[in-house]
PDB file of N, CA and C in Angstrom:
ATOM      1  N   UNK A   1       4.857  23.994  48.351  1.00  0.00           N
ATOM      2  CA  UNK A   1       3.977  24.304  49.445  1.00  0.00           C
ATOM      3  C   UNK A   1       3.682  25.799  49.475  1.00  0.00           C
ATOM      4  N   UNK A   2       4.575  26.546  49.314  1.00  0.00           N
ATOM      5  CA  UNK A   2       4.665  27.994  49.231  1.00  0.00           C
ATOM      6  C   UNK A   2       3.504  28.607  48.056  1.00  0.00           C
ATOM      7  N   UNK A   3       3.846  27.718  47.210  1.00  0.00           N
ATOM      8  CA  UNK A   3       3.033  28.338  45.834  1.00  0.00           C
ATOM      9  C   UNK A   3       1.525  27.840  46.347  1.00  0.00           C
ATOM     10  N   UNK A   4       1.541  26.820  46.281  1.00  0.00           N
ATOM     11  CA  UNK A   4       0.340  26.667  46.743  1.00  0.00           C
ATOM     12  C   UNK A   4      -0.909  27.142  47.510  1.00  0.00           C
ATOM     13  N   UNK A   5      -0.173  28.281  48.516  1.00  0.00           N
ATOM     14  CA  UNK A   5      -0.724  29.106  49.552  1.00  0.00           C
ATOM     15  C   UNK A   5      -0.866  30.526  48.614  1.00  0.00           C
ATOM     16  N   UNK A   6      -0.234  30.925  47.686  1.00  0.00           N
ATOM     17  CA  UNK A   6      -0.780  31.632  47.034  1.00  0.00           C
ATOM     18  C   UNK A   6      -1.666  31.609  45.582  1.00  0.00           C
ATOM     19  N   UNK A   7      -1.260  30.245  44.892  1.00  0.00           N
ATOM     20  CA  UNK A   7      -2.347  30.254  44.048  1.00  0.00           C
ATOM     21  C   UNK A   7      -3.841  29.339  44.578  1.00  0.00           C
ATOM     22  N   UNK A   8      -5.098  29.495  44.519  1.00  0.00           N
ATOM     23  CA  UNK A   8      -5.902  28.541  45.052  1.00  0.00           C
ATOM     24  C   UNK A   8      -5.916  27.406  43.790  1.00  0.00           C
ATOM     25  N   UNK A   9      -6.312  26.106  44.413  1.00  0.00           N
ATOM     26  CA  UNK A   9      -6.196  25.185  43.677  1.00  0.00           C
ATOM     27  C   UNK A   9      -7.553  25.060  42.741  1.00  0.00           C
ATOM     28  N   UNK A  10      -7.282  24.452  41.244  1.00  0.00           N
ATOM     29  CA  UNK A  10      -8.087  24.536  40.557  1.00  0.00           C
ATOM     30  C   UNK A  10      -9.694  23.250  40.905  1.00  0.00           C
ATOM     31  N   UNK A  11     -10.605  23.990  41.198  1.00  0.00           N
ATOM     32  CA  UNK A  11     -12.005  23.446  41.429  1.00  0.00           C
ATOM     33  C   UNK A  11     -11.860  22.086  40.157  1.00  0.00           C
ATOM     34  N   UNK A  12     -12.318  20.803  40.655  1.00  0.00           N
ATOM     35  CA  UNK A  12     -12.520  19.822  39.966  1.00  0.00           C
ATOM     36  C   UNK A  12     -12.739  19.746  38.751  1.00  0.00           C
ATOM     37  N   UNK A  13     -14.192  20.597  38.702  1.00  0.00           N
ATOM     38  CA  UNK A  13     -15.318  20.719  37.765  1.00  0.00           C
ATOM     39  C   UNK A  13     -14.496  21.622  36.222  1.00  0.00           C
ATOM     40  N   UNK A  14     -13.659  22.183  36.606  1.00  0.00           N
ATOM     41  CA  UNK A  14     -13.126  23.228  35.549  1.00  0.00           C
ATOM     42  C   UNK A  14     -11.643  22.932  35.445  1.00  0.00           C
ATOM     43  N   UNK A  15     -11.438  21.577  35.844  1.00  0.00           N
ATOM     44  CA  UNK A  15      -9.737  21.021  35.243  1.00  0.00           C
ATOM     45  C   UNK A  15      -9.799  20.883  34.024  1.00  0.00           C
ATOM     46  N   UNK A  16     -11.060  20.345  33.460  1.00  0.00           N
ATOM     47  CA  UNK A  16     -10.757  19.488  32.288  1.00  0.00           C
ATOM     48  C   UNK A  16     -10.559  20.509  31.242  1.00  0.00           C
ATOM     49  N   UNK A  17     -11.671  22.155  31.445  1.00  0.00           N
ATOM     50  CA  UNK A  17     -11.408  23.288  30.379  1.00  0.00           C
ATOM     51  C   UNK A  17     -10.080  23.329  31.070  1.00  0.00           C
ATOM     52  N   UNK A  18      -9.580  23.908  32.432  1.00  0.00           N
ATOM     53  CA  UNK A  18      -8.044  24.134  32.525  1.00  0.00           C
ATOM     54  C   UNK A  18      -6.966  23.272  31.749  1.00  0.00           C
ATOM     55  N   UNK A  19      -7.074  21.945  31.099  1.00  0.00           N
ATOM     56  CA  UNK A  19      -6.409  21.537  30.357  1.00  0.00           C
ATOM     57  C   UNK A  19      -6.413  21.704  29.205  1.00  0.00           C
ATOM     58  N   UNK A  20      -7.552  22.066  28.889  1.00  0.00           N
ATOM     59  CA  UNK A  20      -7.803  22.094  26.968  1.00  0.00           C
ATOM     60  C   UNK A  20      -7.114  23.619  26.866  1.00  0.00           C
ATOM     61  N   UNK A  21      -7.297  24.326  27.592  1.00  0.00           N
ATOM     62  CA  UNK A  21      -6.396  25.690  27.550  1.00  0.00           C
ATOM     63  C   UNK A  21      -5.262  25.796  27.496  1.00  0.00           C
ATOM     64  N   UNK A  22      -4.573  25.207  28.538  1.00  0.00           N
ATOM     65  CA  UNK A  22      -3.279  24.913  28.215  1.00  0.00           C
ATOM     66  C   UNK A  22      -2.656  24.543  27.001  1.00  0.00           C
ATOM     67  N   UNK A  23      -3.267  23.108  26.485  1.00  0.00           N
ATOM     68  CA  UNK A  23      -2.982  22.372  25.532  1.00  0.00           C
ATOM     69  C   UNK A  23      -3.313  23.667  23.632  1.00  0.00           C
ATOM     70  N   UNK A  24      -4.649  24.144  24.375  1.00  0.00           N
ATOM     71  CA  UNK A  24      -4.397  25.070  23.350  1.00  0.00           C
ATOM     72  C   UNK A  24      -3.819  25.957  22.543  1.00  0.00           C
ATOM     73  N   UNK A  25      -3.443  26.728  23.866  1.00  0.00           N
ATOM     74  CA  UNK A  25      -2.353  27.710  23.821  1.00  0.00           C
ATOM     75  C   UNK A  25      -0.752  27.040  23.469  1.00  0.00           C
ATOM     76  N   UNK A  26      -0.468  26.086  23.678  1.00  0.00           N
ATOM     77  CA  UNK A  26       0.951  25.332  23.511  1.00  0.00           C
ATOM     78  C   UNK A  26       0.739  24.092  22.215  1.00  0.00           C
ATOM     79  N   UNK A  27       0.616  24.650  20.848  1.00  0.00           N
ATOM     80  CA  UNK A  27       0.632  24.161  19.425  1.00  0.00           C
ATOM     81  C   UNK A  27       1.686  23.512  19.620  1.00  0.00           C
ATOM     82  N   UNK A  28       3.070  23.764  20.265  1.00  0.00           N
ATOM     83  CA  UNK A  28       4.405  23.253  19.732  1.00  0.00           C
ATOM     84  C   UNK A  28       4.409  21.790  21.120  1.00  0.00           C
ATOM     85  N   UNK A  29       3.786  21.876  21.877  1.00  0.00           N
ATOM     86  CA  UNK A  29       3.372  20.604  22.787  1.00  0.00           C
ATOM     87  C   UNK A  29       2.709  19.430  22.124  1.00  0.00           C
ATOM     88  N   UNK A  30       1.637  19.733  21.462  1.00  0.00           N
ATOM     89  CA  UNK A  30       0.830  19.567  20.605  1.00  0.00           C
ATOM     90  C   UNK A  30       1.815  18.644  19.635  1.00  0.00           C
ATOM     91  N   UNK A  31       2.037  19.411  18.829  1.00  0.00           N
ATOM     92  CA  UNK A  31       3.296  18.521  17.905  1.00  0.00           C
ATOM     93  C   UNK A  31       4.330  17.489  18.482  1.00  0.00           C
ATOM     94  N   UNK A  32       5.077  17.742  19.864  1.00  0.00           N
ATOM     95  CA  UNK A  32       6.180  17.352  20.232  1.00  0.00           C
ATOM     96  C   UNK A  32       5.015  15.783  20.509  1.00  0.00           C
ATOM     97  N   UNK A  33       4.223  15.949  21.365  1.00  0.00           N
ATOM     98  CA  UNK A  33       3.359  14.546  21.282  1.00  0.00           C
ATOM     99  C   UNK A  33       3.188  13.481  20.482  1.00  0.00           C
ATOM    100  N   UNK A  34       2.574  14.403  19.221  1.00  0.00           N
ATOM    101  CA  UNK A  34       2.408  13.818  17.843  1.00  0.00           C
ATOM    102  C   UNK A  34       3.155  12.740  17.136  1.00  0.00           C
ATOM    103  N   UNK A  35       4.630  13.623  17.078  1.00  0.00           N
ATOM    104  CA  UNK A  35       6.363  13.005  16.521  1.00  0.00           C
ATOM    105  C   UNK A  35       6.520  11.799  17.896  1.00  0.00           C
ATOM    106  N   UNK A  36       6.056  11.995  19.088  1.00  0.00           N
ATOM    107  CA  UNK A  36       6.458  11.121  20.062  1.00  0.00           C
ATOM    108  C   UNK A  36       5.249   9.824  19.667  1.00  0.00           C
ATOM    109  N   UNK A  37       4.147   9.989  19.807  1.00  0.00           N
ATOM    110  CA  UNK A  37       3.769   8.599  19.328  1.00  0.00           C
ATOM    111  C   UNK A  37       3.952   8.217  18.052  1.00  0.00           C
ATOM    112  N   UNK A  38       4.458   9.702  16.950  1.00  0.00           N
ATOM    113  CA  UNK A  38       4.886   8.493  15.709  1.00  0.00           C
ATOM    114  C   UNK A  38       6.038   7.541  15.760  1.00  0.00           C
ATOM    115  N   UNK A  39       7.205   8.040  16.671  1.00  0.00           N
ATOM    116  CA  UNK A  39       8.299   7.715  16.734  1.00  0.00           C
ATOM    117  C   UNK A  39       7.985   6.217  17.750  1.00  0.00           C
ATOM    118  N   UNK A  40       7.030   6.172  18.541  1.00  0.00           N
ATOM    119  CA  UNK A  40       6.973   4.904  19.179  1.00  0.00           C
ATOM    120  C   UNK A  40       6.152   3.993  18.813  1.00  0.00           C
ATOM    121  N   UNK A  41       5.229   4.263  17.358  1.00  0.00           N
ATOM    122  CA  UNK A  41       4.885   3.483  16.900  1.00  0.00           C
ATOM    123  C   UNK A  41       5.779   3.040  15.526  1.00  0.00           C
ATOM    124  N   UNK A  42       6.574   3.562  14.998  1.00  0.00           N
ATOM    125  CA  UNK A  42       7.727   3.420  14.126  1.00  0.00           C
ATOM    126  C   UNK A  42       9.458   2.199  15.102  1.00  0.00           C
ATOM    127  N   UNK A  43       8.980   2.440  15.965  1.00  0.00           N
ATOM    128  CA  UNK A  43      10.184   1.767  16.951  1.00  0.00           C
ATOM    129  C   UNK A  43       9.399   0.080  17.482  1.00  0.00           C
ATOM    130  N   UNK A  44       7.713   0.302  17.689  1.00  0.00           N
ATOM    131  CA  UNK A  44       7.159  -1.066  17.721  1.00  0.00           C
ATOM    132  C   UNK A  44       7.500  -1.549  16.525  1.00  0.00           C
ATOM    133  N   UNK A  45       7.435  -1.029  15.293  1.00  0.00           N
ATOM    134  CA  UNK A  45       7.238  -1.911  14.136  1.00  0.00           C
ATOM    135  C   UNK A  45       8.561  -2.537  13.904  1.00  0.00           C
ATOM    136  N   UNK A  46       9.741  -1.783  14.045  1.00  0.00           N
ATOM    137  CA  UNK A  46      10.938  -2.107  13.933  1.00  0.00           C
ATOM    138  C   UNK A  46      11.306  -2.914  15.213  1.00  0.00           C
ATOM    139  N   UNK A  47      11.122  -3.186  16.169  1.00  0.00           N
ATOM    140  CA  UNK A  47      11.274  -4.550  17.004  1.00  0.00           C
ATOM    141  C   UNK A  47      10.907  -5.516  16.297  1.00  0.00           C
ATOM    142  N   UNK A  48       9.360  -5.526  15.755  1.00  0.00           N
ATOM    143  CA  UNK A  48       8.611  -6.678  15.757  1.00  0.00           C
ATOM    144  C   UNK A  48       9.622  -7.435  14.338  1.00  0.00           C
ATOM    145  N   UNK A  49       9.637  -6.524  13.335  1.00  0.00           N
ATOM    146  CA  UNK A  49      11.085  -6.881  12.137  1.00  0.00           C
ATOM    147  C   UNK A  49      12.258  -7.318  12.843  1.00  0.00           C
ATOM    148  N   UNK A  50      12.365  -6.962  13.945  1.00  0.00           N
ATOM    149  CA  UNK A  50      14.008  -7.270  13.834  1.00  0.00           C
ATOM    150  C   UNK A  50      13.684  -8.985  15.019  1.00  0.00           C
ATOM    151  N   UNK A  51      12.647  -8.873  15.573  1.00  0.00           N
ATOM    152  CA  UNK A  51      12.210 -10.130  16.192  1.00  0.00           C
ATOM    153  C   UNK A  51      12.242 -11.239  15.315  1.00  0.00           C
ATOM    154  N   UNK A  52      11.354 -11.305  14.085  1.00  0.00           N
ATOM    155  CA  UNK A  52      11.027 -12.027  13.146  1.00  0.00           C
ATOM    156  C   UNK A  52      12.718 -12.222  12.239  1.00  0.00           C
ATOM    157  N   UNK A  53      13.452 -11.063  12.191  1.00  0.00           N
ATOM    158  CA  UNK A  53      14.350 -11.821  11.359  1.00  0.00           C
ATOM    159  C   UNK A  53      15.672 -12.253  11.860  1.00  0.00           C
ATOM    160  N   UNK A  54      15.496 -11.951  13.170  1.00  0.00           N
ATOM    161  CA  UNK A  54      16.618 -12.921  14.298  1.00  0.00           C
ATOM    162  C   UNK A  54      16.229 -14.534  14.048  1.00  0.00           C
ATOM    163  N   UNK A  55      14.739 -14.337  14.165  1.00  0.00           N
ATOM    164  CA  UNK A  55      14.138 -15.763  14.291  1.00  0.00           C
ATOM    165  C   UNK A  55      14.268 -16.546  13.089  1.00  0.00           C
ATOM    166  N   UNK A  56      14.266 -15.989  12.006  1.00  0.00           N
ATOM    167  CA  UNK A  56      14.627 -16.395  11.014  1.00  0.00           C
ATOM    168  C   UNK A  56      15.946 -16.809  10.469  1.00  0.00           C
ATOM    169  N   UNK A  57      16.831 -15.829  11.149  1.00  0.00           N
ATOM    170  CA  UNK A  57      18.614 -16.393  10.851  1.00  0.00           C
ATOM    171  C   UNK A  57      18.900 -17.371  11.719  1.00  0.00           C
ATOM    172  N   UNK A  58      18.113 -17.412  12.658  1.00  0.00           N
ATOM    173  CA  UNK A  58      18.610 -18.104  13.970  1.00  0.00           C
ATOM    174  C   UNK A  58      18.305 -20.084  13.377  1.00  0.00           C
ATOM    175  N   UNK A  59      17.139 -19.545  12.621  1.00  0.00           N
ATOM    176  CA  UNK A  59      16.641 -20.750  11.963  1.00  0.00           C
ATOM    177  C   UNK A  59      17.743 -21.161  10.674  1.00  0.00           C
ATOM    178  N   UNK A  60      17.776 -20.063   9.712  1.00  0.00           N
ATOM    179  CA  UNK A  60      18.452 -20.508   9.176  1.00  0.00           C
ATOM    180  C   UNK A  60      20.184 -21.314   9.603  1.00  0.00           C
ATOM    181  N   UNK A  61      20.751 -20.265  10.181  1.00  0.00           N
ATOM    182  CA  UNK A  61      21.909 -20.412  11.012  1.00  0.00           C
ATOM    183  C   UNK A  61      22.014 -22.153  11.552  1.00  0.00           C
ATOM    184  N   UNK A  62      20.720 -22.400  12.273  1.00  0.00           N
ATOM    185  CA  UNK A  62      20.786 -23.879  11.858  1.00  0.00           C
ATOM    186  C   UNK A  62      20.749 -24.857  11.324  1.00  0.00           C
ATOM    187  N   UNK A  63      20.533 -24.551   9.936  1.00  0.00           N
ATOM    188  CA  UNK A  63      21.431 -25.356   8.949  1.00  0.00           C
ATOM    189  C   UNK A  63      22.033 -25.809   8.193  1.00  0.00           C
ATOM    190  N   UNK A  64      22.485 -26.896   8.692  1.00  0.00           N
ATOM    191  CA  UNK A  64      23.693 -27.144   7.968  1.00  0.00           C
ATOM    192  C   UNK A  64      24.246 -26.749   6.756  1.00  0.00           C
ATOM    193  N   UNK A  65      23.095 -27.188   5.761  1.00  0.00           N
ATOM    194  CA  UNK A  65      23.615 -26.857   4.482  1.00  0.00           C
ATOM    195  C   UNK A  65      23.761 -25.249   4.207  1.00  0.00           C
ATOM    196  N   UNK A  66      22.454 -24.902   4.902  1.00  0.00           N
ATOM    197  CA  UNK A  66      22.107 -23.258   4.163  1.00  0.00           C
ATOM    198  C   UNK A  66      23.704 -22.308   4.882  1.00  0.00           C
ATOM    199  N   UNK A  67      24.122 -23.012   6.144  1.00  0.00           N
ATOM    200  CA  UNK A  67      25.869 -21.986   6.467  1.00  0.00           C
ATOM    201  C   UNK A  67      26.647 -22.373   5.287  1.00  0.00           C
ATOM    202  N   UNK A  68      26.448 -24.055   4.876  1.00  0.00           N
ATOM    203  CA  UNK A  68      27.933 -24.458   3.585  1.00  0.00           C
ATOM    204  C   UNK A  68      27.753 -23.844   2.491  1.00  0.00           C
ATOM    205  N   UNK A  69      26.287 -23.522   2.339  1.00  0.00           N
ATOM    206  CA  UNK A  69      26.223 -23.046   1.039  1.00  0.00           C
ATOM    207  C   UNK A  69      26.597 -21.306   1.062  1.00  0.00           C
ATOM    208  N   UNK A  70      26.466 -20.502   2.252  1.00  0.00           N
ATOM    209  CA  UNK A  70      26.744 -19.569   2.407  1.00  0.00           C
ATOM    210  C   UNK A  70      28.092 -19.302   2.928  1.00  0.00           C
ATOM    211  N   UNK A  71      28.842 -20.336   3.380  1.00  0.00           N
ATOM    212  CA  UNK A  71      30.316 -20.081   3.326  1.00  0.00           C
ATOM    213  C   UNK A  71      30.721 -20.110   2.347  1.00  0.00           C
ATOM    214  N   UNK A  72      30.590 -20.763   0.902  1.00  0.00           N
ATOM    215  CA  UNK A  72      31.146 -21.191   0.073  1.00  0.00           C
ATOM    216  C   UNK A  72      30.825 -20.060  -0.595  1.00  0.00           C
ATOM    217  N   UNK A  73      29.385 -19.309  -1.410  1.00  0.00           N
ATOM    218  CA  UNK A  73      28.734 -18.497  -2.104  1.00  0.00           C
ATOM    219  C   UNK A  73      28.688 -16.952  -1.572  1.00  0.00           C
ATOM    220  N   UNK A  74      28.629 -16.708  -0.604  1.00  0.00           N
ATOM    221  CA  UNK A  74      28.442 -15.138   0.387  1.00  0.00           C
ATOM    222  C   UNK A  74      29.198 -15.265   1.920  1.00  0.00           C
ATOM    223  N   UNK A  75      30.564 -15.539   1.647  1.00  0.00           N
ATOM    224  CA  UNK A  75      31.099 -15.689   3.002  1.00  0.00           C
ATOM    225  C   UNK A  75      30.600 -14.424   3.810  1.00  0.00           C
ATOM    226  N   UNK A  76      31.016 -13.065   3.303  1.00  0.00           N
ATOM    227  CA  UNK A  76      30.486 -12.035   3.997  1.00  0.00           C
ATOM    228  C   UNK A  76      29.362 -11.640   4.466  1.00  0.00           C
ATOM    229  N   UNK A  77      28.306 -12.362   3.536  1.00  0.00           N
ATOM    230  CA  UNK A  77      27.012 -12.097   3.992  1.00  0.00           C
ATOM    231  C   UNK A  77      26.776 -12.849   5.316  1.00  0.00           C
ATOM    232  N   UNK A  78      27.309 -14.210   5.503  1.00  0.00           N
ATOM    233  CA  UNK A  78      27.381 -15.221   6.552  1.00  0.00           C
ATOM    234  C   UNK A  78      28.026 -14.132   7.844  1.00  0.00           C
ATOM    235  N   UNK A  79      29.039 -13.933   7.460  1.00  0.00           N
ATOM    236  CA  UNK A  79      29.753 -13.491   8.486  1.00  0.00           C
ATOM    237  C   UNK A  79      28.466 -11.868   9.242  1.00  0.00           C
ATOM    238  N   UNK A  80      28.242 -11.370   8.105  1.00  0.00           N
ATOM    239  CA  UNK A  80      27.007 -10.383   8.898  1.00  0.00           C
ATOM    240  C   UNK A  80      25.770 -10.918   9.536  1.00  0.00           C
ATOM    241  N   UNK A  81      25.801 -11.976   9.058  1.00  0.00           N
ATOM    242  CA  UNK A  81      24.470 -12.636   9.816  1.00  0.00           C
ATOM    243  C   UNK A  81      25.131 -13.823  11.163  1.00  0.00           C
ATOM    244  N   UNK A  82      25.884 -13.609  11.342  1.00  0.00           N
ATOM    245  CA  UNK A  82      26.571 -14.227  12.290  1.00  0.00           C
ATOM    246  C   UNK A  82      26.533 -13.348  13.290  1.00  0.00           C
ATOM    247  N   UNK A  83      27.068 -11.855  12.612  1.00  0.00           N
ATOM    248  CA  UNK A  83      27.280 -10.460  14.038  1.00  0.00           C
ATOM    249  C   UNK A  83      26.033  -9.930  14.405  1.00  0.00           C
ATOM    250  N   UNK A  84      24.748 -10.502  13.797  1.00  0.00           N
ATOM    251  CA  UNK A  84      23.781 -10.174  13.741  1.00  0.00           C
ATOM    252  C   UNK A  84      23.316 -10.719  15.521  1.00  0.00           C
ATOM    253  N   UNK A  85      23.552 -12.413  15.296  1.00  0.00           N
ATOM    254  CA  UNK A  85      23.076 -12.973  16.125  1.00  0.00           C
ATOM    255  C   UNK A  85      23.477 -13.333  17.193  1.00  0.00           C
ATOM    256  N   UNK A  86      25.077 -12.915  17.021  1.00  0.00           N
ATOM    257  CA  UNK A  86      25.674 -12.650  18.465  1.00  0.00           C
ATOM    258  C   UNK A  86      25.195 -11.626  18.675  1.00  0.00           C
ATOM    259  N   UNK A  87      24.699 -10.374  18.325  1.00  0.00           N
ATOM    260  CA  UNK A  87      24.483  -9.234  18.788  1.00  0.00           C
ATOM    261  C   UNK A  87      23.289  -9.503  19.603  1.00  0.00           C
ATOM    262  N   UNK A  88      21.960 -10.534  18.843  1.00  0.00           N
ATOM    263  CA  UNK A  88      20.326 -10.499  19.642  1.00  0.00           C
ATOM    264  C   UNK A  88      20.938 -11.315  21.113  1.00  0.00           C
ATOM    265  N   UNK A  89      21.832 -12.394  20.783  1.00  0.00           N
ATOM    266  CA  UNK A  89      22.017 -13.050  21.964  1.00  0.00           C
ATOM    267  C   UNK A  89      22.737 -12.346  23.265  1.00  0.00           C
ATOM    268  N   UNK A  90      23.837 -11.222  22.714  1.00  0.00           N
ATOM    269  CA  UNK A  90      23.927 -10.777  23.974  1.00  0.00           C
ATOM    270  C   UNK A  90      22.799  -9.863  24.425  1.00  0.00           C
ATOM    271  N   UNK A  91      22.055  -9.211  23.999  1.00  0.00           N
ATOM    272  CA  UNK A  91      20.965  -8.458  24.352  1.00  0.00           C
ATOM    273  C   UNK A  91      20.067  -9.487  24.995  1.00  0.00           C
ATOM    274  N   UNK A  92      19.533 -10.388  24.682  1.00  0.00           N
ATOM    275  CA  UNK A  92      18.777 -11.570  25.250  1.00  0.00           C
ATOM    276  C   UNK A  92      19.314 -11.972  26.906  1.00  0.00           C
ATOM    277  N   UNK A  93      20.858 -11.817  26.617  1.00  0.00           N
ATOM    278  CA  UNK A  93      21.573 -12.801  27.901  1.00  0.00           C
ATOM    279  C   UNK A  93      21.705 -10.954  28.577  1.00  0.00           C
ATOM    280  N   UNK A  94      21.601  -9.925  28.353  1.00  0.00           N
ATOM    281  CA  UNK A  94      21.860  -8.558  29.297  1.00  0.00           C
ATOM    282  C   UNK A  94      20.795  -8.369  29.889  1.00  0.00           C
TER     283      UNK A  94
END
């Protein structure tokens, strides 16, 4: 409130240059943006993978043969795709 009474507020018409100025002057804003939507379009893509291959163990996981054949041939691999899907399910059930 204080500040306000001493700076006057910026006229409508001249926000939009008051922003491009800002934004100008601050290159390293500029960037921090940049890395932020790469990083949240790098984090969509990696959901949508890890969606698809829950769905996929979850499928496999049901059946029958494809666990006997993977108990018998890659117990360990079984067993990681097991911690896999307890892991989506408690996230699902949190």
């Amino acid at each position: 409130m204080w500040l306000s009474l001493v700076l006057p507020p910026i006229p409508v018409k001249h926000q939009k240059d008051h922003r491009c100025y800002k934004t100008a002057r601050n290159p390293l804003m500029n960037s921090m943006e940049h890395e932020f939507k790469l990083v949240q379009e790098e984090y969509g893509r990696n959901m949508l993978n890890l969606v698809v291959v829950v769905g996929y163990l979850r499928r496999l996981l049901s059946t029958a043969a494809a666990v006997r054949f993977l108990s018998q041939a890659e117990p360990t691999m079984l067993a990681e795709f097991q911690k896999i899907m307890d892991q989506a399910d408690l996230r699902a059930a949190g």
